[in-house]
PDB file of N, CA and C in Angstrom:
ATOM      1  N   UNK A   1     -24.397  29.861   9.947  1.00  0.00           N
ATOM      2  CA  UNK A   1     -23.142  29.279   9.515  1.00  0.00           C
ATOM      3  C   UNK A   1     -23.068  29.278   8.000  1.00  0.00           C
ATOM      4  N   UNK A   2     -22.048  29.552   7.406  1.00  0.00           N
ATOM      5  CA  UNK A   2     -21.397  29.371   6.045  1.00  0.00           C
ATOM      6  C   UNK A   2     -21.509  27.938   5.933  1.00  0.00           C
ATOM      7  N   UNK A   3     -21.991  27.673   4.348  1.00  0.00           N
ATOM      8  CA  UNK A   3     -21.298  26.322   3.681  1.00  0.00           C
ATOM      9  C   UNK A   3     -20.165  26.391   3.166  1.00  0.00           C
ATOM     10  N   UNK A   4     -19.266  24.886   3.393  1.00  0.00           N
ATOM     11  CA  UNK A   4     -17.985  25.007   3.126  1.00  0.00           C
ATOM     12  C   UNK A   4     -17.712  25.262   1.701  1.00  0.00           C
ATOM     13  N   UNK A   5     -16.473  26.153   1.379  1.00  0.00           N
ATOM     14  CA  UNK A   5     -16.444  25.983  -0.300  1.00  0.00           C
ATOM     15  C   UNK A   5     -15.628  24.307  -0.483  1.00  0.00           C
ATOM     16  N   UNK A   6     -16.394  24.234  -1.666  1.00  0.00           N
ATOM     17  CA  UNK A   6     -16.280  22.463  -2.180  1.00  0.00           C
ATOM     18  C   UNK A   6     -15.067  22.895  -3.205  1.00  0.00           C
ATOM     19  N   UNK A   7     -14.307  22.122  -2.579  1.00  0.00           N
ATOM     20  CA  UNK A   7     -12.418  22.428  -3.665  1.00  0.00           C
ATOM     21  C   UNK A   7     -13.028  22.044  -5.173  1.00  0.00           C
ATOM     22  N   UNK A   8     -12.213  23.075  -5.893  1.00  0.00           N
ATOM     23  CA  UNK A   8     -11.793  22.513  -7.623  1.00  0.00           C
ATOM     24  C   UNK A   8     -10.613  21.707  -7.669  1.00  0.00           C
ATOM     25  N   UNK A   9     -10.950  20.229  -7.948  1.00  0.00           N
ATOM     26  CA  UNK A   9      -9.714  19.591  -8.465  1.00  0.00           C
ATOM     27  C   UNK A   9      -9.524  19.473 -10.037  1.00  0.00           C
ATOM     28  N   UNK A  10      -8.372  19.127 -10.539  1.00  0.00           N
ATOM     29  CA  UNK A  10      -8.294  18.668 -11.401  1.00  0.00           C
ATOM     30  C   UNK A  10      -8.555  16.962 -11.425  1.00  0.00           C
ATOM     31  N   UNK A  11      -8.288  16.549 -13.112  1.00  0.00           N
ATOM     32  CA  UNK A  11      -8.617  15.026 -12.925  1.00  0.00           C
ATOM     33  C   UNK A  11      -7.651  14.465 -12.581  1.00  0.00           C
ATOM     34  N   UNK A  12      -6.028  15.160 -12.494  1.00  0.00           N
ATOM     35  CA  UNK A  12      -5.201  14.308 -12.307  1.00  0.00           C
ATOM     36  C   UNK A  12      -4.761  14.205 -10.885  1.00  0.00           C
ATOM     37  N   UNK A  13      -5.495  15.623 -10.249  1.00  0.00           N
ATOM     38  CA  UNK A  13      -5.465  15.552  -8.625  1.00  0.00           C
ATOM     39  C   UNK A  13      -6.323  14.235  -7.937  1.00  0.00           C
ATOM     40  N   UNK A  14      -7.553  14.056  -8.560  1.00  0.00           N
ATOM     41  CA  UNK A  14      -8.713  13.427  -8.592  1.00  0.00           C
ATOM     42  C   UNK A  14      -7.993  11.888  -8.382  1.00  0.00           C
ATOM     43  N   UNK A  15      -7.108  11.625  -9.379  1.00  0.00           N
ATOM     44  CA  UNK A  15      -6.641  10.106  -9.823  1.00  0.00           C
ATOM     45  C   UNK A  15      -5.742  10.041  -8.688  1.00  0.00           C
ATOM     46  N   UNK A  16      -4.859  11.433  -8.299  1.00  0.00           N
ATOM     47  CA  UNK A  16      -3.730  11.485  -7.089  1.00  0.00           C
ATOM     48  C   UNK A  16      -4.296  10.875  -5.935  1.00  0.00           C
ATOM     49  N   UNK A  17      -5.537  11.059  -5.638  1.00  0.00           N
ATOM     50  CA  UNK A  17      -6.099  11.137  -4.220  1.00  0.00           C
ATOM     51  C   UNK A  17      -6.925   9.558  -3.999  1.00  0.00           C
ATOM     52  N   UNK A  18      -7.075   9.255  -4.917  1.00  0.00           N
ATOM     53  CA  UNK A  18      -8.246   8.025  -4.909  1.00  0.00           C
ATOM     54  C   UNK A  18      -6.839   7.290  -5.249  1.00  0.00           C
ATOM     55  N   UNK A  19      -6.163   6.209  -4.950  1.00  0.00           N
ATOM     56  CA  UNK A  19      -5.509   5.307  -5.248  1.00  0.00           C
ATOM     57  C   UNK A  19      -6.051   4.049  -6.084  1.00  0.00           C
ATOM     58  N   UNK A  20      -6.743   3.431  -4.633  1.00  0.00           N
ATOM     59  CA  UNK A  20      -7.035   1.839  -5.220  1.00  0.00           C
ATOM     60  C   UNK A  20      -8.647   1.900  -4.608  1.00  0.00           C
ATOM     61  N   UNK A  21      -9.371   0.882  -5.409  1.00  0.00           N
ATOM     62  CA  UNK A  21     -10.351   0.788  -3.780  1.00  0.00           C
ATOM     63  C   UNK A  21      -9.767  -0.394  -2.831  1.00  0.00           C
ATOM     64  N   UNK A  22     -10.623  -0.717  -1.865  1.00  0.00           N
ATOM     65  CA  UNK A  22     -10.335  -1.496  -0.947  1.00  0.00           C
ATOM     66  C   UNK A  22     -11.423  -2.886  -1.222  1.00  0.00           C
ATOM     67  N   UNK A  23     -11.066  -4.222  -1.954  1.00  0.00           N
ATOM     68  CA  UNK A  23     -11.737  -5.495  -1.773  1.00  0.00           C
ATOM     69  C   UNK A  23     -11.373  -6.061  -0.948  1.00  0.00           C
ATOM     70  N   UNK A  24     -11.599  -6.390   0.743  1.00  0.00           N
ATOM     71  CA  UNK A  24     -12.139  -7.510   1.141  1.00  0.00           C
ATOM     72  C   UNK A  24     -13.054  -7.964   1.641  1.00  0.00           C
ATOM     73  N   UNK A  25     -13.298  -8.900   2.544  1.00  0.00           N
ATOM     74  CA  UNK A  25     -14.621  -9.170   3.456  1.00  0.00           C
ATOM     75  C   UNK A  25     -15.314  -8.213   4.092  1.00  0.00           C
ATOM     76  N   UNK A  26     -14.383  -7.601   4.696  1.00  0.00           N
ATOM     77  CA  UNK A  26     -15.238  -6.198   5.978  1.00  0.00           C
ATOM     78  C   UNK A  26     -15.924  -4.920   4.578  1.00  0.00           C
ATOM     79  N   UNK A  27     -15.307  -4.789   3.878  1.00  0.00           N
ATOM     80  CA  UNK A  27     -15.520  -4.135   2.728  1.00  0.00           C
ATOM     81  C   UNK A  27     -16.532  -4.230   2.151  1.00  0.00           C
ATOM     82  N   UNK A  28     -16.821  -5.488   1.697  1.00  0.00           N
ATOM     83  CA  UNK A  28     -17.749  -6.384   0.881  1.00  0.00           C
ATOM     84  C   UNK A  28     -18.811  -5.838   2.174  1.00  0.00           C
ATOM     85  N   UNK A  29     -18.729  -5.837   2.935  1.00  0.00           N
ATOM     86  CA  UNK A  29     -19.957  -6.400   4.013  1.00  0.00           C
ATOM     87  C   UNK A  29     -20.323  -4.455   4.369  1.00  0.00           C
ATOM     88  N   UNK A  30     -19.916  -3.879   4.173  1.00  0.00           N
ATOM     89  CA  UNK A  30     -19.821  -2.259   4.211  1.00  0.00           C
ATOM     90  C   UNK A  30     -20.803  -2.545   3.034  1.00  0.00           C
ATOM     91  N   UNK A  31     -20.580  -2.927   1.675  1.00  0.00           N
ATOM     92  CA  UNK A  31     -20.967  -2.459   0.436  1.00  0.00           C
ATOM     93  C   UNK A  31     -22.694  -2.987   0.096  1.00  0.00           C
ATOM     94  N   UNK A  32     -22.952  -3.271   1.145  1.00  0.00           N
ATOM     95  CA  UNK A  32     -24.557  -3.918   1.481  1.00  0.00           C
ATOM     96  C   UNK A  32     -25.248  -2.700   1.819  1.00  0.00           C
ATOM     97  N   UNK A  33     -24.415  -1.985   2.807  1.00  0.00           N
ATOM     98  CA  UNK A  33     -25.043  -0.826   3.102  1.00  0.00           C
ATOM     99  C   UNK A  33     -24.711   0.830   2.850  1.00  0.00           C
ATOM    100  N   UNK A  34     -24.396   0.430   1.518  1.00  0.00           N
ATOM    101  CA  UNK A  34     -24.202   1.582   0.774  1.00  0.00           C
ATOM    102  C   UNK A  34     -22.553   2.620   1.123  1.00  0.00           C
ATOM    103  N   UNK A  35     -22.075   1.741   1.704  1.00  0.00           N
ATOM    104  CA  UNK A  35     -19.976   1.943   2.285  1.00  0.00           C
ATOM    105  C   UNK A  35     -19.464   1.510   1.664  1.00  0.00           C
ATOM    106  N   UNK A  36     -18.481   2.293   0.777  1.00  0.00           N
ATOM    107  CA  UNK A  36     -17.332   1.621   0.190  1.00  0.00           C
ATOM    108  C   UNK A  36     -16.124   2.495   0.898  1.00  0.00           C
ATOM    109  N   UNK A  37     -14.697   1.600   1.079  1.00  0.00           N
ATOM    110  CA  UNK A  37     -13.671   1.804   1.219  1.00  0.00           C
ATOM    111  C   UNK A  37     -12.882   1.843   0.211  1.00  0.00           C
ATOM    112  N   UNK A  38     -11.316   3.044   0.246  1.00  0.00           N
ATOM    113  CA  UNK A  38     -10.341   3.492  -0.699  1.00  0.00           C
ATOM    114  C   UNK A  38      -9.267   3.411   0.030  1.00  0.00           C
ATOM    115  N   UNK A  39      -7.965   3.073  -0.480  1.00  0.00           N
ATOM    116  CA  UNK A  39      -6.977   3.561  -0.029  1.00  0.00           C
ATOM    117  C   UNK A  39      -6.868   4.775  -1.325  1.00  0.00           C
ATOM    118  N   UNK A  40      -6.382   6.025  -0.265  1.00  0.00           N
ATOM    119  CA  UNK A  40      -5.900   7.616  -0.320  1.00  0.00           C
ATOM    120  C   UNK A  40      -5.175   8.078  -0.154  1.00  0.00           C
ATOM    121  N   UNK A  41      -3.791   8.634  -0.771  1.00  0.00           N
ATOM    122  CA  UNK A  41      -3.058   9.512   0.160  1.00  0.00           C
ATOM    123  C   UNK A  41      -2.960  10.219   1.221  1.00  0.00           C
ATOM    124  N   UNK A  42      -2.313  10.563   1.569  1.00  0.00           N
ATOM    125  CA  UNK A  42      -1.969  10.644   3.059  1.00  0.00           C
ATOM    126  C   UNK A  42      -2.530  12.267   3.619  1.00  0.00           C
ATOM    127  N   UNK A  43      -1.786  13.113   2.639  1.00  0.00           N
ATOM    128  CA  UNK A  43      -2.023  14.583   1.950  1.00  0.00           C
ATOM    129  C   UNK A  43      -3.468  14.879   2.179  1.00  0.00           C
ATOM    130  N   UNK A  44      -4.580  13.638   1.765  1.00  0.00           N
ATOM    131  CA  UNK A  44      -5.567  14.448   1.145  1.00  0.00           C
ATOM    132  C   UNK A  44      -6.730  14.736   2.232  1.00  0.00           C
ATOM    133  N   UNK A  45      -7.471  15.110   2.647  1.00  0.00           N
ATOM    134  CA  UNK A  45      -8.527  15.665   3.182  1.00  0.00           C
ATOM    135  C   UNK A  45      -9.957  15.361   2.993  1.00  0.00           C
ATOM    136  N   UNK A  46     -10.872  15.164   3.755  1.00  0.00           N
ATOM    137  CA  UNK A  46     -12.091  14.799   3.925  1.00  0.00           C
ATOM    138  C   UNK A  46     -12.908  15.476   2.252  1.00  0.00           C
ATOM    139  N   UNK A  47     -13.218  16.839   2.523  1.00  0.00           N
ATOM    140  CA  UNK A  47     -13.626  17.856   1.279  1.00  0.00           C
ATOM    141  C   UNK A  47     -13.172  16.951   0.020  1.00  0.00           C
ATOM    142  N   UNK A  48     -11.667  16.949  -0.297  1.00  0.00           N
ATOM    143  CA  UNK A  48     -11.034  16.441  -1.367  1.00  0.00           C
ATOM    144  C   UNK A  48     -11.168  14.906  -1.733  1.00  0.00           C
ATOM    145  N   UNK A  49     -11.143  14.315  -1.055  1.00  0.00           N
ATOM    146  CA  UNK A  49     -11.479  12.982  -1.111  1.00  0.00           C
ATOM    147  C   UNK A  49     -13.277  12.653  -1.138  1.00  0.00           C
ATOM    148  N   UNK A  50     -14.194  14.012  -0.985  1.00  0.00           N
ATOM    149  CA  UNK A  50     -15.733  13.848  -1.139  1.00  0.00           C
ATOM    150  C   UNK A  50     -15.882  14.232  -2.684  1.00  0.00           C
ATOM    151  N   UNK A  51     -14.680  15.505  -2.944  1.00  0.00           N
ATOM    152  CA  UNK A  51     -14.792  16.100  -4.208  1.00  0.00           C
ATOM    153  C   UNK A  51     -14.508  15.147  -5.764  1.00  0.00           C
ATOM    154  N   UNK A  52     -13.224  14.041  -5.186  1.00  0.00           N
ATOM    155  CA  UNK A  52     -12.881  13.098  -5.936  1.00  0.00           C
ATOM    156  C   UNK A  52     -13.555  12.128  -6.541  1.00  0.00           C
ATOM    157  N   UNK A  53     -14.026  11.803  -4.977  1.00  0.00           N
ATOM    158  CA  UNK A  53     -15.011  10.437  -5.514  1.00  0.00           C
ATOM    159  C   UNK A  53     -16.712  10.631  -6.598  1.00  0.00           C
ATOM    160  N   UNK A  54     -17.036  12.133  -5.884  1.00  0.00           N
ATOM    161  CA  UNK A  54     -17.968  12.159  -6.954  1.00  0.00           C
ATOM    162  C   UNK A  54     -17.666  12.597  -8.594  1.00  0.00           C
ATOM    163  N   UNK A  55     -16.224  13.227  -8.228  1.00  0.00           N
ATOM    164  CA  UNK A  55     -15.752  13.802  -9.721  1.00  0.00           C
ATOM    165  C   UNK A  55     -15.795  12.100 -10.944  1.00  0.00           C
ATOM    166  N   UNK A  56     -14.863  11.470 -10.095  1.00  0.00           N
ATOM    167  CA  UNK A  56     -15.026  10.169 -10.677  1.00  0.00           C
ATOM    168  C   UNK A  56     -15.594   9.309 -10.740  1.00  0.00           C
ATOM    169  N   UNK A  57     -16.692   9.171 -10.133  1.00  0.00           N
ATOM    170  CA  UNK A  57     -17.781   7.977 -10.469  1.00  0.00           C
ATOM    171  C   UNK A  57     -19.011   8.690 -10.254  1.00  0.00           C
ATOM    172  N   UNK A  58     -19.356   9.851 -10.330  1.00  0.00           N
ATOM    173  CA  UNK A  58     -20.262  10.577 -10.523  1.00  0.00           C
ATOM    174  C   UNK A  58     -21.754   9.960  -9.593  1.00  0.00           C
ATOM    175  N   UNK A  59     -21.018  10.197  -8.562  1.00  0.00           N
ATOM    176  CA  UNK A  59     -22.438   9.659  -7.574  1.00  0.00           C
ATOM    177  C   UNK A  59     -22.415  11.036  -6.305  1.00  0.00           C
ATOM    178  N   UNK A  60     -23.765  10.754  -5.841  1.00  0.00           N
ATOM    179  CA  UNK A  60     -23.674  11.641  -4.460  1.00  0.00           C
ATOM    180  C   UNK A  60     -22.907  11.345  -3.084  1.00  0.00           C
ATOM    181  N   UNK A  61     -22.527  11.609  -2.493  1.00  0.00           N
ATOM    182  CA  UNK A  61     -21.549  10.943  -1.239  1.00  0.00           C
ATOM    183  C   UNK A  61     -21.988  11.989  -0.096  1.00  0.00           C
ATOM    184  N   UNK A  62     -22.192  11.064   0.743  1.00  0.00           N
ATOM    185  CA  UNK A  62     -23.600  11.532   1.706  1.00  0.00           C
ATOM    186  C   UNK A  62     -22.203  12.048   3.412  1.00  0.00           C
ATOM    187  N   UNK A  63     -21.448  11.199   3.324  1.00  0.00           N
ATOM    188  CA  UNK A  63     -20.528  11.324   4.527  1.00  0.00           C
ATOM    189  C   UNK A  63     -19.308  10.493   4.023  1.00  0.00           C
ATOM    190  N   UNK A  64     -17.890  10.970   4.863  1.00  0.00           N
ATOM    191  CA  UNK A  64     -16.941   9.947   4.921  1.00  0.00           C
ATOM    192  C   UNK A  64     -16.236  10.468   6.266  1.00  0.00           C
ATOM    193  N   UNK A  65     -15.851   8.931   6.806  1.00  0.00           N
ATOM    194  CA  UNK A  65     -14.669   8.905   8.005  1.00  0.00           C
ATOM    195  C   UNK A  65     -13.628   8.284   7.430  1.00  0.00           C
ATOM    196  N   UNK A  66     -12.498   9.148   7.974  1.00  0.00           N
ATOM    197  CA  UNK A  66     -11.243   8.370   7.779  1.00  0.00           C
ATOM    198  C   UNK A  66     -10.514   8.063   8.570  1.00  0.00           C
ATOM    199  N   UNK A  67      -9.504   7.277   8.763  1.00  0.00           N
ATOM    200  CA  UNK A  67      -8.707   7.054   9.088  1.00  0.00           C
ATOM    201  C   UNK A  67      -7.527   6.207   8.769  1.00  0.00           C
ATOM    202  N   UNK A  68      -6.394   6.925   9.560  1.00  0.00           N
ATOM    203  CA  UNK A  68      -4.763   6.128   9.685  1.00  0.00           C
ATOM    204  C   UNK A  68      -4.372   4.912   9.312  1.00  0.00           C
ATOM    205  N   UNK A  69      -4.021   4.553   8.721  1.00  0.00           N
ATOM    206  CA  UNK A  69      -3.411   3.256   8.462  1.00  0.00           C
ATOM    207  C   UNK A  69      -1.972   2.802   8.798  1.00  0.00           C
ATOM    208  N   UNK A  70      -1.131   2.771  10.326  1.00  0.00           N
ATOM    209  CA  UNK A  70       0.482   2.699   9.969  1.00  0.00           C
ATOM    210  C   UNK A  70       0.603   1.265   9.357  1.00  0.00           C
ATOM    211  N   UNK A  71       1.646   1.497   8.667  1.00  0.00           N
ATOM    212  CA  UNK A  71       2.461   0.397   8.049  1.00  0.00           C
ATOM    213  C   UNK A  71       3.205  -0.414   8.404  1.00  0.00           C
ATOM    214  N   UNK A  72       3.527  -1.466   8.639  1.00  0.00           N
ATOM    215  CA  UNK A  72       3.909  -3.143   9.086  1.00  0.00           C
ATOM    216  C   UNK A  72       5.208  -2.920   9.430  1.00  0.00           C
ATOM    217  N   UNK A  73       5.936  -3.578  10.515  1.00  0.00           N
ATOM    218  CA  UNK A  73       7.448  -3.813   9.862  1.00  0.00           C
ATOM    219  C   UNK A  73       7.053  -4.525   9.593  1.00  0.00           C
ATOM    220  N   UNK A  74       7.791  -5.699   8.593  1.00  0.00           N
ATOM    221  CA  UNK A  74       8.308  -6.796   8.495  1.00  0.00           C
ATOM    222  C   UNK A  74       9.810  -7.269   8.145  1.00  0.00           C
ATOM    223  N   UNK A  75       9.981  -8.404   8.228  1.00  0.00           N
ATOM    224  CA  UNK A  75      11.063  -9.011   8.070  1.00  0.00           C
ATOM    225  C   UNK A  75      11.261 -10.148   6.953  1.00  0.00           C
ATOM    226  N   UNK A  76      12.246  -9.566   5.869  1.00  0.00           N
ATOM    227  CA  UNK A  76      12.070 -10.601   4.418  1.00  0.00           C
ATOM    228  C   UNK A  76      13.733 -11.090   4.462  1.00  0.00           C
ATOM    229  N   UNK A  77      13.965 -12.434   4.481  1.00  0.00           N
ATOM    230  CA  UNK A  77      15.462 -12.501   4.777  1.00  0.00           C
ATOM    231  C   UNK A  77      16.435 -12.367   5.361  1.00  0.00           C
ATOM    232  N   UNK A  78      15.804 -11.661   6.381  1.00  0.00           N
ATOM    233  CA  UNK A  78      16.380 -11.067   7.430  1.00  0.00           C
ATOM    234  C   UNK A  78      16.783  -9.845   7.693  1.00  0.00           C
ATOM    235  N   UNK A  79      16.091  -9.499   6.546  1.00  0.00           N
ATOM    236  CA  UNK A  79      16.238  -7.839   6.215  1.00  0.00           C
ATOM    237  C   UNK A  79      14.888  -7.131   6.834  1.00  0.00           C
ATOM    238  N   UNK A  80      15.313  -6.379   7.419  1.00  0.00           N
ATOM    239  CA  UNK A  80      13.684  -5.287   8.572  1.00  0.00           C
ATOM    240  C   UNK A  80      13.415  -4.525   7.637  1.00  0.00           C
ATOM    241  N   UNK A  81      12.277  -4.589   7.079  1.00  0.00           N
ATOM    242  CA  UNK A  81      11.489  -3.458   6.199  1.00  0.00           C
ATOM    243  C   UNK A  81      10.762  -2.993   6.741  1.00  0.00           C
ATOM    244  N   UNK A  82       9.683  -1.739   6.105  1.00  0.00           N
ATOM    245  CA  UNK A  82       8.698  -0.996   7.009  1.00  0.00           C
ATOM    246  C   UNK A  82       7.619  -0.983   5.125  1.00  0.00           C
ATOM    247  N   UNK A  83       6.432  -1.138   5.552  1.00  0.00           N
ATOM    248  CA  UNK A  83       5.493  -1.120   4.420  1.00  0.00           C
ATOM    249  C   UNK A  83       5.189   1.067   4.700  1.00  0.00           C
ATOM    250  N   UNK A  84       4.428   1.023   3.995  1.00  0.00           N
ATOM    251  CA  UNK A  84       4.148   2.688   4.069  1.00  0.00           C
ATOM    252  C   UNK A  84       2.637   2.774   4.775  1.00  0.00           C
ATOM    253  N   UNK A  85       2.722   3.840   5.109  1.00  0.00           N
ATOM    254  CA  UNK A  85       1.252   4.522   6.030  1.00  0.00           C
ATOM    255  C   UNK A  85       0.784   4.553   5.032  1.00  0.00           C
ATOM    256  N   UNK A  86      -1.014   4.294   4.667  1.00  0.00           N
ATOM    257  CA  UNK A  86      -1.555   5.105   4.043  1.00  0.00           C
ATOM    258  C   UNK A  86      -2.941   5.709   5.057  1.00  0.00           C
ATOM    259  N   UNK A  87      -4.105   6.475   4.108  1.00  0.00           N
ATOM    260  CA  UNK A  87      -5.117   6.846   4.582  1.00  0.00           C
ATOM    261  C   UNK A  87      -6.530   5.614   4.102  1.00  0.00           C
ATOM    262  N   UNK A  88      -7.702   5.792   4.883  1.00  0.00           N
ATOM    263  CA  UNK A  88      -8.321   4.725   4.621  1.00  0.00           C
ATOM    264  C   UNK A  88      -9.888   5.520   5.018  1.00  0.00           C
ATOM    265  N   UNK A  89     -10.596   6.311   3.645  1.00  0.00           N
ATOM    266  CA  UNK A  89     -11.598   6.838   4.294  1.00  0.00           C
ATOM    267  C   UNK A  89     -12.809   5.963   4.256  1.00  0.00           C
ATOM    268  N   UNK A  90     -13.935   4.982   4.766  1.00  0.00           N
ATOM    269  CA  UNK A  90     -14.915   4.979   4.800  1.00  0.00           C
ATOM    270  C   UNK A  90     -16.098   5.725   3.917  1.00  0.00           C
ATOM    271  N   UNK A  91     -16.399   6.236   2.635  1.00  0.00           N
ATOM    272  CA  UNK A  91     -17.793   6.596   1.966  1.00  0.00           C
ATOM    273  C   UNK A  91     -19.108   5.849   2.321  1.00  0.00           C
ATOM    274  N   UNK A  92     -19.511   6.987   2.785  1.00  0.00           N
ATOM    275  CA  UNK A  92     -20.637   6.778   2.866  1.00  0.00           C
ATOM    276  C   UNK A  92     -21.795   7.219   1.383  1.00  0.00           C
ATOM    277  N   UNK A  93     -22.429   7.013   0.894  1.00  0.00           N
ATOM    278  CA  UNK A  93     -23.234   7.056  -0.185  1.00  0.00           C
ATOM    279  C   UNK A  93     -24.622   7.353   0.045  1.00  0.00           C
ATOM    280  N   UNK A  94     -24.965   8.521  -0.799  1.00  0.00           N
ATOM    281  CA  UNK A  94     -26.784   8.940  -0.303  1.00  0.00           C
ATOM    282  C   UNK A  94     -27.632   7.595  -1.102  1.00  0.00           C
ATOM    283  N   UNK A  95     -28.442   7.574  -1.095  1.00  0.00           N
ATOM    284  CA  UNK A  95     -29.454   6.702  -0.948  1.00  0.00           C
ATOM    285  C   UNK A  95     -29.698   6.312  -2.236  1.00  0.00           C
ATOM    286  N   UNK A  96     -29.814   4.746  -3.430  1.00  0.00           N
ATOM    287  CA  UNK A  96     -29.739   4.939  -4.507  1.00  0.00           C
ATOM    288  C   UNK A  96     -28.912   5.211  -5.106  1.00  0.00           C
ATOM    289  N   UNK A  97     -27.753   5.536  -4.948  1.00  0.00           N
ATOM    290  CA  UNK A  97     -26.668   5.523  -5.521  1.00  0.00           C
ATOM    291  C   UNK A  97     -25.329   4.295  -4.988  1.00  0.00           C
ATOM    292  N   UNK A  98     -24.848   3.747  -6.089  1.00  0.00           N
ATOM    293  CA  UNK A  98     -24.001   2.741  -6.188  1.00  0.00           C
ATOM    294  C   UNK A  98     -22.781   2.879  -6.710  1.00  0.00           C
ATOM    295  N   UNK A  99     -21.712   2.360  -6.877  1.00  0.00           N
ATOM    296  CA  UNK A  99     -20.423   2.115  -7.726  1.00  0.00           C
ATOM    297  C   UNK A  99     -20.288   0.891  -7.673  1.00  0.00           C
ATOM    298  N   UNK A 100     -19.866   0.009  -8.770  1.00  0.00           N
ATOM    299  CA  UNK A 100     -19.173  -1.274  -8.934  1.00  0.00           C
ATOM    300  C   UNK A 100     -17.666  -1.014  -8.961  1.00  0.00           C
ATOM    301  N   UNK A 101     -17.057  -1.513  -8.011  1.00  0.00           N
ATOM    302  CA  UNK A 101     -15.598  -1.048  -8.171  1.00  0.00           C
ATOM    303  C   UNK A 101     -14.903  -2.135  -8.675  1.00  0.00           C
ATOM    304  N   UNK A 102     -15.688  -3.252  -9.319  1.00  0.00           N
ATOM    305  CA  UNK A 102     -15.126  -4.069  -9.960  1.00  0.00           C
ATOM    306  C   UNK A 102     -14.729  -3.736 -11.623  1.00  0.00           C
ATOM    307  N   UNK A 103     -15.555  -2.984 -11.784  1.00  0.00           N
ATOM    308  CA  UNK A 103     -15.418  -2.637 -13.395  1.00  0.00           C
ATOM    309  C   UNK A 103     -14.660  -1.625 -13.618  1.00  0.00           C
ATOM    310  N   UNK A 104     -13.698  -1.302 -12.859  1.00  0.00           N
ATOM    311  CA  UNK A 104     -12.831   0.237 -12.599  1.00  0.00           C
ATOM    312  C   UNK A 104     -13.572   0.818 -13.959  1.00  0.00           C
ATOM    313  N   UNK A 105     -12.184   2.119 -13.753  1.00  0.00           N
ATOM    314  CA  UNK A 105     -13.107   3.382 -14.518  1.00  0.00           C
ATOM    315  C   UNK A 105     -12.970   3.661 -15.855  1.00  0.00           C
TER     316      UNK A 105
END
């Protein structure tokens, strides 16, 4: 078998694809064992979102799962809104390697 070719991004593709990270509890409790969570565009792809995260915080990234996120209705006033889908990949991190995603970049 072939290894996959690993995409060239740019940095501003890089910044496109990585949004926010993800702080809460389930998160926090991932980040014990070397998992951090992102919200991602929707667009982007496993490869691209492996290519990103090491472009920007310059670590090894050992695996990621993603998945779907649909978006809420809700109701503000009586007005029916809909929040937006995003993507939500899971990083996994090789061994010894960390990010503080508190100190953004």
């Amino acid at each position: 078998m072939s290894a996959a070719k690993k995409p060239v991004l740019s940095r501003a593709r890089m910044y496109d694809i990585v949004r926010a990270p993800l702080v809460t509890e389930k998160s926090t409790n991932q980040s014990e064992h070397g998992q951090l969570s992102f919200k991602v565009s929707l667009d982007a792809t496993k490869p691209e979102i492996k290519a990103a995260i090491e472009g920007l915080f310059n670590v090894k990234v050992k695996a990621i799962n993603t998945m779907r996120v649909e978006g809420k209705t809700k109701i503000f006033k009586g007005m029916r809104g809909r929040r937006s889908d995003w993507k939500k990949p899971i990083v996994s991190l090789a061994d010894g390697q960390r990010i503080d995603v508190t100190t953004g970049l």
